[in-house]
C-alpha atoms as a PDB file:
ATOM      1  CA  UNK A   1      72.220  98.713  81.983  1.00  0.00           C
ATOM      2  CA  UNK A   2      68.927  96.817  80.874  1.00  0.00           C
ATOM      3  CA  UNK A   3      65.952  99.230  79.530  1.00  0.00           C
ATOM      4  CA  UNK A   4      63.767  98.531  82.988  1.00  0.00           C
ATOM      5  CA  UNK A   5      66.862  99.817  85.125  1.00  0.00           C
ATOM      6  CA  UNK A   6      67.448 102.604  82.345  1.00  0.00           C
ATOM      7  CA  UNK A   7      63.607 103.199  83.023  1.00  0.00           C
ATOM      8  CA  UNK A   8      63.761 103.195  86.651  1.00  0.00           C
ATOM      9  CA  UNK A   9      66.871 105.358  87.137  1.00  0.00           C
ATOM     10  CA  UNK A  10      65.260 107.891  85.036  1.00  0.00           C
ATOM     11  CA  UNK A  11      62.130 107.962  86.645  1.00  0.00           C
ATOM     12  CA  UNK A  12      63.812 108.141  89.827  1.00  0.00           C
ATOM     13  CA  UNK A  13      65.957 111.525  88.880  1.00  0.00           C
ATOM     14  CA  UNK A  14      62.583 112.726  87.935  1.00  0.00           C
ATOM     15  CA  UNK A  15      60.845 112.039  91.529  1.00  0.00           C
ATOM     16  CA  UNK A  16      63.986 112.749  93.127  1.00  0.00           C
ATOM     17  CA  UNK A  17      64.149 116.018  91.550  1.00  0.00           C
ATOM     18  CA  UNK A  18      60.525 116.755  92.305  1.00  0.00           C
ATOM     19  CA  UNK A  19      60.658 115.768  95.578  1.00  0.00           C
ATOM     20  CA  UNK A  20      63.675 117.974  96.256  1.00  0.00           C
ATOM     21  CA  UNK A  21      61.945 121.072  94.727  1.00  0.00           C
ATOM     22  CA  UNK A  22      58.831 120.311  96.782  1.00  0.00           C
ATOM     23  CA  UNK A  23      61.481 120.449 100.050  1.00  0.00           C
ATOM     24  CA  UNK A  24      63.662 123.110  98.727  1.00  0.00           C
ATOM     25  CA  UNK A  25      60.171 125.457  98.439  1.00  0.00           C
ATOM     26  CA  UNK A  26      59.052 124.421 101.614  1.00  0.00           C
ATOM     27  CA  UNK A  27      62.598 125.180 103.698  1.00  0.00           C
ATOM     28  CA  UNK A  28      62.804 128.232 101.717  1.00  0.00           C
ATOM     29  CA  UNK A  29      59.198 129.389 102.401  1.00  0.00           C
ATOM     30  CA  UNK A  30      59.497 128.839 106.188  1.00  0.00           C
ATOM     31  CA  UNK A  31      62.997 130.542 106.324  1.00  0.00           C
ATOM     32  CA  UNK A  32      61.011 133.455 104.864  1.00  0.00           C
ATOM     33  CA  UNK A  33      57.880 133.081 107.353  1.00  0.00           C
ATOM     34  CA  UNK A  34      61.153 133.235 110.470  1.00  0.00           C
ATOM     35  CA  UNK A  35      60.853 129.227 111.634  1.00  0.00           C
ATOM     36  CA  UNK A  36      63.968 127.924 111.779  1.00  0.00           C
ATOM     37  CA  UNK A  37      65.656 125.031 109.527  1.00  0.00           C
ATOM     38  CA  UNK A  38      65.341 122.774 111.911  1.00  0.00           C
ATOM     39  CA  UNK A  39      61.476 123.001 112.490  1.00  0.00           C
ATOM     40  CA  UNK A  40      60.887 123.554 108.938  1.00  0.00           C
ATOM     41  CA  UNK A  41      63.403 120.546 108.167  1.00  0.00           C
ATOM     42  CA  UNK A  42      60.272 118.181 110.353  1.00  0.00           C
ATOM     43  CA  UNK A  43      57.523 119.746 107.879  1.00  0.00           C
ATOM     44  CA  UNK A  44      59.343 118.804 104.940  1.00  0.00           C
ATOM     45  CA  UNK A  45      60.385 115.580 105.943  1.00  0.00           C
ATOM     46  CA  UNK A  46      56.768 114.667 106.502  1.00  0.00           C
ATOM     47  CA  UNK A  47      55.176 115.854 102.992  1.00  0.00           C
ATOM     48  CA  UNK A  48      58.007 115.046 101.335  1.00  0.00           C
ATOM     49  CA  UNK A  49      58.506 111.466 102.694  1.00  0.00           C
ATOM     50  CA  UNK A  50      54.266 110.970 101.633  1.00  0.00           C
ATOM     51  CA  UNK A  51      54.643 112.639  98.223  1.00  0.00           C
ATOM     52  CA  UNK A  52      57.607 110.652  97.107  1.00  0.00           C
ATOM     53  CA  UNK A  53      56.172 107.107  98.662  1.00  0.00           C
ATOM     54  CA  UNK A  54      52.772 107.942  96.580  1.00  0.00           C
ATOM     55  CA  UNK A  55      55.294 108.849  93.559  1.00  0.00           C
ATOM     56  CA  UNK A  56      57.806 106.349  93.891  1.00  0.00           C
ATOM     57  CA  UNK A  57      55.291 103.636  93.865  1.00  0.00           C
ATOM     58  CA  UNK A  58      53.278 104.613  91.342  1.00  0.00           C
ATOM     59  CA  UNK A  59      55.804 105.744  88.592  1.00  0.00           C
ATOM     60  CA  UNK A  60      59.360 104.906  89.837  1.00  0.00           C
ATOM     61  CA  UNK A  61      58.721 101.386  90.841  1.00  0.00           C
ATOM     62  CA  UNK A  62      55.158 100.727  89.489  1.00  0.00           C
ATOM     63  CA  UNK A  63      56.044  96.563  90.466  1.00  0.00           C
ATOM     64  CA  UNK A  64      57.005  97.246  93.915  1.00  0.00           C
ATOM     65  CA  UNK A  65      54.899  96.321  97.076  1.00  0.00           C
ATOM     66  CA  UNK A  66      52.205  98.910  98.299  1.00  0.00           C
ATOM     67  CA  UNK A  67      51.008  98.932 102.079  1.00  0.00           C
ATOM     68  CA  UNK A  68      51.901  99.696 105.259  1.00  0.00           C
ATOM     69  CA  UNK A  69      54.841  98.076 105.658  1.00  0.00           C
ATOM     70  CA  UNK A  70      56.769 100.138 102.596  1.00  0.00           C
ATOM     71  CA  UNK A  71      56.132 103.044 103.930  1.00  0.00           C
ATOM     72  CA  UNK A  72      57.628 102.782 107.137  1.00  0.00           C
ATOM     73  CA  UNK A  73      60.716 101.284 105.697  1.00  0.00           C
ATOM     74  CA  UNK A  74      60.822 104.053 103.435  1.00  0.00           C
ATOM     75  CA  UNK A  75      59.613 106.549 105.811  1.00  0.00           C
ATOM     76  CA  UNK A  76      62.242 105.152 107.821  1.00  0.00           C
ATOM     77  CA  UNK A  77      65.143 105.103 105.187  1.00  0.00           C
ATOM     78  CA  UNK A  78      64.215 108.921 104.562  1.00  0.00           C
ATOM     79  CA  UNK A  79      64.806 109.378 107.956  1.00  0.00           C
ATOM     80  CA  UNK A  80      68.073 109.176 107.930  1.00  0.00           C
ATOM     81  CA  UNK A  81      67.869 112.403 105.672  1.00  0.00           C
ATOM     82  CA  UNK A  82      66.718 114.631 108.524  1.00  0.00           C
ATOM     83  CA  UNK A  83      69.715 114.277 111.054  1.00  0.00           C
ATOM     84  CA  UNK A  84      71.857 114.721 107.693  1.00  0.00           C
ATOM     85  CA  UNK A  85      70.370 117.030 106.508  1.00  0.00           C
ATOM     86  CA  UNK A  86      69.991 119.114 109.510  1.00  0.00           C
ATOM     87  CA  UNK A  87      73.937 118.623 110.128  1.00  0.00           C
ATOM     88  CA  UNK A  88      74.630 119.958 106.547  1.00  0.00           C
ATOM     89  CA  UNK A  89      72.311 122.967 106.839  1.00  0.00           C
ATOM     90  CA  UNK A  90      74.389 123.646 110.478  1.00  0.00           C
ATOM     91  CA  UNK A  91      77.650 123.360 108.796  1.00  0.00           C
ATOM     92  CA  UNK A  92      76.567 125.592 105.651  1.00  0.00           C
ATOM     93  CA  UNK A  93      74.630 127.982 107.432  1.00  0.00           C
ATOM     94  CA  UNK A  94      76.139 128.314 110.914  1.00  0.00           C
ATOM     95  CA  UNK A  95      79.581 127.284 110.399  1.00  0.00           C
ATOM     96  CA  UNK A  96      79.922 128.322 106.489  1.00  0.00           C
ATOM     97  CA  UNK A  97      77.985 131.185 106.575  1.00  0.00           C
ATOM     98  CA  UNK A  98      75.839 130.424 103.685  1.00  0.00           C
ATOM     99  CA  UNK A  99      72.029 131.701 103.452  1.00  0.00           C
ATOM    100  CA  UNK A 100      69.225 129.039 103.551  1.00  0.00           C
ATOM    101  CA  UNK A 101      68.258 129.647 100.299  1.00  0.00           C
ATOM    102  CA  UNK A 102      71.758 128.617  98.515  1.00  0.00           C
ATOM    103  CA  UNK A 103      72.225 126.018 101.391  1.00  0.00           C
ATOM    104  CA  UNK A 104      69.372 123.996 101.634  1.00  0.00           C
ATOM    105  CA  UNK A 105      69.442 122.961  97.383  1.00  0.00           C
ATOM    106  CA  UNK A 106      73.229 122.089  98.120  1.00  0.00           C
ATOM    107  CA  UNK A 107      72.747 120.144 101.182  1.00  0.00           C
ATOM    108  CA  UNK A 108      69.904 118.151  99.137  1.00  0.00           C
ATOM    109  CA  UNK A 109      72.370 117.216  96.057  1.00  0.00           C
ATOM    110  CA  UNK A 110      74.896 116.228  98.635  1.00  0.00           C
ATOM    111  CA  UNK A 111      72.089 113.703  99.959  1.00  0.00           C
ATOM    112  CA  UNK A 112      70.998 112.267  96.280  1.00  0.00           C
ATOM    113  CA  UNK A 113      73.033 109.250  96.327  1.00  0.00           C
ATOM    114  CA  UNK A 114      71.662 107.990  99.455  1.00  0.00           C
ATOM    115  CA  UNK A 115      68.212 108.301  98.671  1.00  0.00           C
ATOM    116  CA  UNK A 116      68.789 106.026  95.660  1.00  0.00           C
ATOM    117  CA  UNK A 117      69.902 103.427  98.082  1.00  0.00           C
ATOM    118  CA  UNK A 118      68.075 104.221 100.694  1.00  0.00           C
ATOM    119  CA  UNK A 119      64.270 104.127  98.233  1.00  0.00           C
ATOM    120  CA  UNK A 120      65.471 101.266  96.491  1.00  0.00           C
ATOM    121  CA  UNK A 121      66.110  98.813 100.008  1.00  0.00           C
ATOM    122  CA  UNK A 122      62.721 100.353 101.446  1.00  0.00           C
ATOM    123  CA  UNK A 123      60.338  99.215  98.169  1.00  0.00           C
ATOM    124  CA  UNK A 124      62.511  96.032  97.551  1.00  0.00           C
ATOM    125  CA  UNK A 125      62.763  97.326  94.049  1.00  0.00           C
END
């Protein structure tokens, strides 16, 4: 693997595990405060979608194109991790049994792999 893709993927496991600590807190938090995973699933997605964009950007990517544009697509690639990860958080919690708080940081490192994919098509990095 060349030294900027060495740089990149490491950078990226950084954000990623930022950004999943940032959601984990915040589904955690809200479980606590009685709003459901669903709700609290909506208010994640939208500070953690702006948080990793600003980080991603800046540090992961620091080449790749700024504006409007990337962050839809990437708004819209992270998307995707809503209705998944809503349907893992069903099936560990209502079907599993699981509380939130050992479900939501498994559902998240479940849905690593396709954030990679996902960030790296939405900045054209």
């Amino acid at each position: 693997m060349p030294t900027d893709a060495r740089v990149a993927a490491g950078r990226f496991v950084a954000v990623s595990v930022a950004c999943a600590l940032l959601h984990n807190v915040i589904i955690i938090a809200a479980d606590r405060l009685g709003l459901h995973y669903a709700a609290a699933s909506l208010l994640s997605f939208i500070v953690v979608v702006l948080f990793g964009y600003w980080l991603h950007c800046a540090w992961t990517f620091p080449a790749a194109e700024r504006g409007s544009m990337t962050l839809a697509r990437y708004a819209f690639s992270m998307s995707a991790n809503l209705p998944l990860f809503v349907g893992g958080m069903f099936l560990a919690v209502d079907v599993a049994g699981l509380g939130v708080a050992l479900a939501a940081p498994l559902v998240t490192v479940l849905l690593w792999a396709f954030n990679f994919v996902a960030t790296r098509w939405a900045l054209r990095a």
